[in-house]
Protein backbone atom coordinates (compact mmCIF):
# COMPACT_ATOMS: atom_id res chain seq x y z
CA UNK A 1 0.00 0.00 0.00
CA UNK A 2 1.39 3.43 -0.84
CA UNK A 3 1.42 6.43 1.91
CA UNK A 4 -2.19 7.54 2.22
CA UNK A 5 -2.86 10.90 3.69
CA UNK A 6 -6.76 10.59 4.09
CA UNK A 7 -9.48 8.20 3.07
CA UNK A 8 -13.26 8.67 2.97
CA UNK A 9 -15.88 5.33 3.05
CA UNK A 10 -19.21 5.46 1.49
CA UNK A 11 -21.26 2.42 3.20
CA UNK A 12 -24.64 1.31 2.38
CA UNK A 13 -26.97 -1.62 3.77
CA UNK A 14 -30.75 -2.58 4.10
CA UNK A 15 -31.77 -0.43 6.69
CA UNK A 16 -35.00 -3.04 6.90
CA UNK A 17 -32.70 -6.08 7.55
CA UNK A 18 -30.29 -4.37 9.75
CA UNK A 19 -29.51 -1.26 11.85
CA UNK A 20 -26.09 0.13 12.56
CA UNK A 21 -24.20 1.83 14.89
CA UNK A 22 -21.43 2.47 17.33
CA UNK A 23 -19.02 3.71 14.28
CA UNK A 24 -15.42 4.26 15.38
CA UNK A 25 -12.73 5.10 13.83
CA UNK A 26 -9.33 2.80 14.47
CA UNK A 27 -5.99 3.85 14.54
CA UNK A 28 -4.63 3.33 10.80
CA UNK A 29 -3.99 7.17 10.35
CA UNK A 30 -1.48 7.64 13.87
CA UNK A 31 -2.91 8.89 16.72
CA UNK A 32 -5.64 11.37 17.50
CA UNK A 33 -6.82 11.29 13.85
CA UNK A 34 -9.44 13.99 12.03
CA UNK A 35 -12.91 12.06 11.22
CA UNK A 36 -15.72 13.10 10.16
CA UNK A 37 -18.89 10.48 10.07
CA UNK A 38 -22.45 10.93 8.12
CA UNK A 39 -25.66 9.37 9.15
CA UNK A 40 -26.44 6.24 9.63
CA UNK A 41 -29.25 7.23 7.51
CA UNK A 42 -31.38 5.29 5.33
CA UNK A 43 -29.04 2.60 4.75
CA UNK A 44 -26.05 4.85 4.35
CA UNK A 45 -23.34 6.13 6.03
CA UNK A 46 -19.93 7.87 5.32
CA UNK A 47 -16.77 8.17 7.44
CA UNK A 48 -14.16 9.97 6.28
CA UNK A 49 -10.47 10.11 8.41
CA UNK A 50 -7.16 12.20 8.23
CA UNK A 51 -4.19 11.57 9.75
CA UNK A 52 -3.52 14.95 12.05
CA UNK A 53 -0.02 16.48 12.45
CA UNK A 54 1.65 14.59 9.41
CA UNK A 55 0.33 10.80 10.48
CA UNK A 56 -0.38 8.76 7.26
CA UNK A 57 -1.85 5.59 6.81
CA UNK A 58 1.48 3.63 5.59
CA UNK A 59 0.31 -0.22 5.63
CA UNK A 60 -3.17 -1.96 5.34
CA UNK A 61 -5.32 -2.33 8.27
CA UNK A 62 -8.75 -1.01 9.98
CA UNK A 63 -9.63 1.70 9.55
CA UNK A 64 -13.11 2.19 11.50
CA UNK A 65 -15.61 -0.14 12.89
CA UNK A 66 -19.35 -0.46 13.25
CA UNK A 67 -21.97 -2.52 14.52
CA UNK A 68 -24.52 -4.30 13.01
CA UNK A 69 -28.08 -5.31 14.58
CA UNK A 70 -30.13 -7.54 13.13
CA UNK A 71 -33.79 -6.19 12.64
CA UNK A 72 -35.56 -8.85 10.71
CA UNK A 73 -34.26 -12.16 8.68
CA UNK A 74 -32.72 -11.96 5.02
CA UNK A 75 -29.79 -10.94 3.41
CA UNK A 76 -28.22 -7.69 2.59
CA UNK A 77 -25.29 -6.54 0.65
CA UNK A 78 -22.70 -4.83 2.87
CA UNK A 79 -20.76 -2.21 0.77
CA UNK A 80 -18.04 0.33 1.70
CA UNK A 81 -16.44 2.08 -1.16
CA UNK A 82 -13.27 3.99 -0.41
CA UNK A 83 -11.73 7.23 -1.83
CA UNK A 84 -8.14 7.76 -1.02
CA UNK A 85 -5.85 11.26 -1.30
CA UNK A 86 -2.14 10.72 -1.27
CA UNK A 87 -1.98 14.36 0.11
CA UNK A 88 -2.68 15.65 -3.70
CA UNK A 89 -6.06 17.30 -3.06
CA UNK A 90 -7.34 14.61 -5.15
CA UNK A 91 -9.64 11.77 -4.08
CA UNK A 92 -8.98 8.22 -5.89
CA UNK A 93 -11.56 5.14 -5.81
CA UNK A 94 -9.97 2.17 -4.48
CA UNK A 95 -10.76 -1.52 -4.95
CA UNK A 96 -13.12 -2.36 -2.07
CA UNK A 97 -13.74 -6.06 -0.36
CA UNK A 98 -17.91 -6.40 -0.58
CA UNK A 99 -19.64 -8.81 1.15
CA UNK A 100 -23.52 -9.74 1.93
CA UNK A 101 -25.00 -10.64 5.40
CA UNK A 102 -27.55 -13.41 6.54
CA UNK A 103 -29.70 -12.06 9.10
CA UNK A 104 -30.99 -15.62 10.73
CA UNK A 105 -33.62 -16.10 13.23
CA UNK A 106 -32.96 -15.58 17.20
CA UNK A 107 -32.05 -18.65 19.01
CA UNK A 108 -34.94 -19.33 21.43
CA UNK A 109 -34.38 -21.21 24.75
CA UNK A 110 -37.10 -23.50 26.84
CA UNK A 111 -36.45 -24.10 30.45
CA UNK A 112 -36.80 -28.45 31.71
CA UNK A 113 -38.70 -27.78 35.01
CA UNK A 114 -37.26 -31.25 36.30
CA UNK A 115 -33.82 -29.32 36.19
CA UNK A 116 -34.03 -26.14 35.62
CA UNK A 117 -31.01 -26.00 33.04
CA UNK A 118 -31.83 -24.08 29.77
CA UNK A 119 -31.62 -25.90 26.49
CA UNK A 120 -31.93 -24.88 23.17
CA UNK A 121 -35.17 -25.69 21.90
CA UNK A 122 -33.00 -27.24 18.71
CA UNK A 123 -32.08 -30.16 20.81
CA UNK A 124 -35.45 -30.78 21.47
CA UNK A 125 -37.72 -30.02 17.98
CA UNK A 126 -37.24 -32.50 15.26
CA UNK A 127 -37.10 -29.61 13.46
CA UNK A 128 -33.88 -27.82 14.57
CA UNK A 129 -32.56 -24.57 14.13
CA UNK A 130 -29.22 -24.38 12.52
CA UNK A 131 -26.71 -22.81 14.34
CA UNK A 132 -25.96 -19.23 13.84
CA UNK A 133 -23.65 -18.97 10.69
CA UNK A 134 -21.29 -15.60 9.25
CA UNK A 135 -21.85 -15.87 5.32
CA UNK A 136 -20.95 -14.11 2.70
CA UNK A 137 -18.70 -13.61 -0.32
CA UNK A 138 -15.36 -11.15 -0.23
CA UNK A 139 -14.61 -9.70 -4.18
CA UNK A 140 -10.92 -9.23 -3.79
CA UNK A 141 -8.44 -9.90 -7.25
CA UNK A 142 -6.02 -11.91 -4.24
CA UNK A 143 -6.60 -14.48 -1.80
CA UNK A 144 -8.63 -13.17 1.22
CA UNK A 145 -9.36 -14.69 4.88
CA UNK A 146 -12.35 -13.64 7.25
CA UNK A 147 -11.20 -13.81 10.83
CA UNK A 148 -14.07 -13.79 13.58
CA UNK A 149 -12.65 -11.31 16.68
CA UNK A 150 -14.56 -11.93 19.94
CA UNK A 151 -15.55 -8.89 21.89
CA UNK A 152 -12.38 -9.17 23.37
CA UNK A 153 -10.40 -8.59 20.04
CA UNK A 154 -9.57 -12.74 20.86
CA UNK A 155 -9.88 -14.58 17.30
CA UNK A 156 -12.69 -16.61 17.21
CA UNK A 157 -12.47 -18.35 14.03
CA UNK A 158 -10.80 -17.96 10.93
CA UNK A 159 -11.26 -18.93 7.54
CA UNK A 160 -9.81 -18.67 3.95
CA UNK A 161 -12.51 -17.69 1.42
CA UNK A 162 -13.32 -19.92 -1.19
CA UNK A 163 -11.79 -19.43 -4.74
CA UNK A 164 -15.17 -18.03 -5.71
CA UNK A 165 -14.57 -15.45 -2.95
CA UNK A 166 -17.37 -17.23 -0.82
CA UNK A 167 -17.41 -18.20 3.10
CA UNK A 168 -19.11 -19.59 5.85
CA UNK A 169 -18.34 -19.38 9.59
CA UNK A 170 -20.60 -21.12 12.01
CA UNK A 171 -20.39 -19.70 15.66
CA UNK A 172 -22.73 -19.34 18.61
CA UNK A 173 -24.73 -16.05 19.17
CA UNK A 174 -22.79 -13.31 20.66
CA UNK A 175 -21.21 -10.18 19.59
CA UNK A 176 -18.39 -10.03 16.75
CA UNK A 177 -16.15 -8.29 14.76
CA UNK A 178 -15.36 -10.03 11.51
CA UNK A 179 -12.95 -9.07 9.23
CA UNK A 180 -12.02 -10.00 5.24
CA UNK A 181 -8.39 -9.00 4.35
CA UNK A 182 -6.55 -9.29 1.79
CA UNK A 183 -3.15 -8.41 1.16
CA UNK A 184 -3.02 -5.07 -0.36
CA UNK A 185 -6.54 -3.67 0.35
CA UNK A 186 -7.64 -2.18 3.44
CA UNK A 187 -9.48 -4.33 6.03
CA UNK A 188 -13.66 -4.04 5.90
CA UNK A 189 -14.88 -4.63 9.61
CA UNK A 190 -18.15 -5.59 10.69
CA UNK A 191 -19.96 -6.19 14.01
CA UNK A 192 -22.55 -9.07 14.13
């Protein structure tokens, strides 16, 4: 990756499937870097981020973060588009990893009254309900892997993408932060 001064992400989503929020911006441009962030608004947001007192962004990495909610099963198309300036004044699109989200149904639990444990009610319908699973597809013109960060940035999973840029992660409920990368592009981080 070449020195970037600035960068600015256009992001868009189903705002019926899922709702976003706590956007933060990481610490690829140095320390106490200049961001600016738009909306979440009807399924779009923008962040755009400076390095402050000469800081550039010199090697790939995160550059911000969000969370995702899901509001209602399906799947939606996860897209942030980056701009880049080399300090020029100018504003270059970059290649961008996409990917799409499954929004599956909530996990329900029933309670045994002869125990009192709590069970899934998968293990006891004949019908059960697949575990929760992270799918989606990564464009990238170079070998990617999605790593699955638990919410204490510990990996949960990793996985190289498939060579028709698709994956699948299966995990139980919770609160993560996955991540495609590929060498050469900067990281795309999501929340689920």
């Amino acid at each position: 990756m070449s020195t970037v001064t600035s960068t600015e992400f256009t992001c868009t989503y189903n705002p019926v499937l899922v709702g976003v929020s706590n956007i933060v911006v990481a610490g690829l441009f140095g320390t106490d870097p200049v961001a600016a962030i738009n909306g979440p608004q009807n399924g779009t947001f923008i962040v755009a981020v400076a390095g402050s007192n000469g800081n550039r962004a010199t090697v790939s990495g995160t550059a911000f973060t969000f969370s995702m909610t899901g509001l209602q099963e399906g799947q939606t198309a996860i897209e942030c588009k980056a701009r880049v300036s080399k300090g020029d004044k100018l504003l270059s699109d970059i290649l961008y990893i996409g990917d799409s989200l499954i929004v599956v149904g909530n996990m329900s639990t029933a309670t045994d009254a002869d125990s009192c444990n709590t069970y899934p009610i998968s293990t006891r319908d004949p019908n059960p309900i697949p575990p929760p699973t992270i799918a989606g597809q990564v464009l990238a013109s170079k070998p990617a892997t999605v790593n699955l960060y638990n919410a204490d940035n510990s990996l949960a999973a990793s996985v190289a993408v498939n060579p028709d840029g698709t994956f699948n992660l299966v995990t139980s409920a919770g609160t993560y932060t996955v991540i495609a990368t590929a060498d050469g592009f900067l990281n795309q981080v999501l929340q689920h």
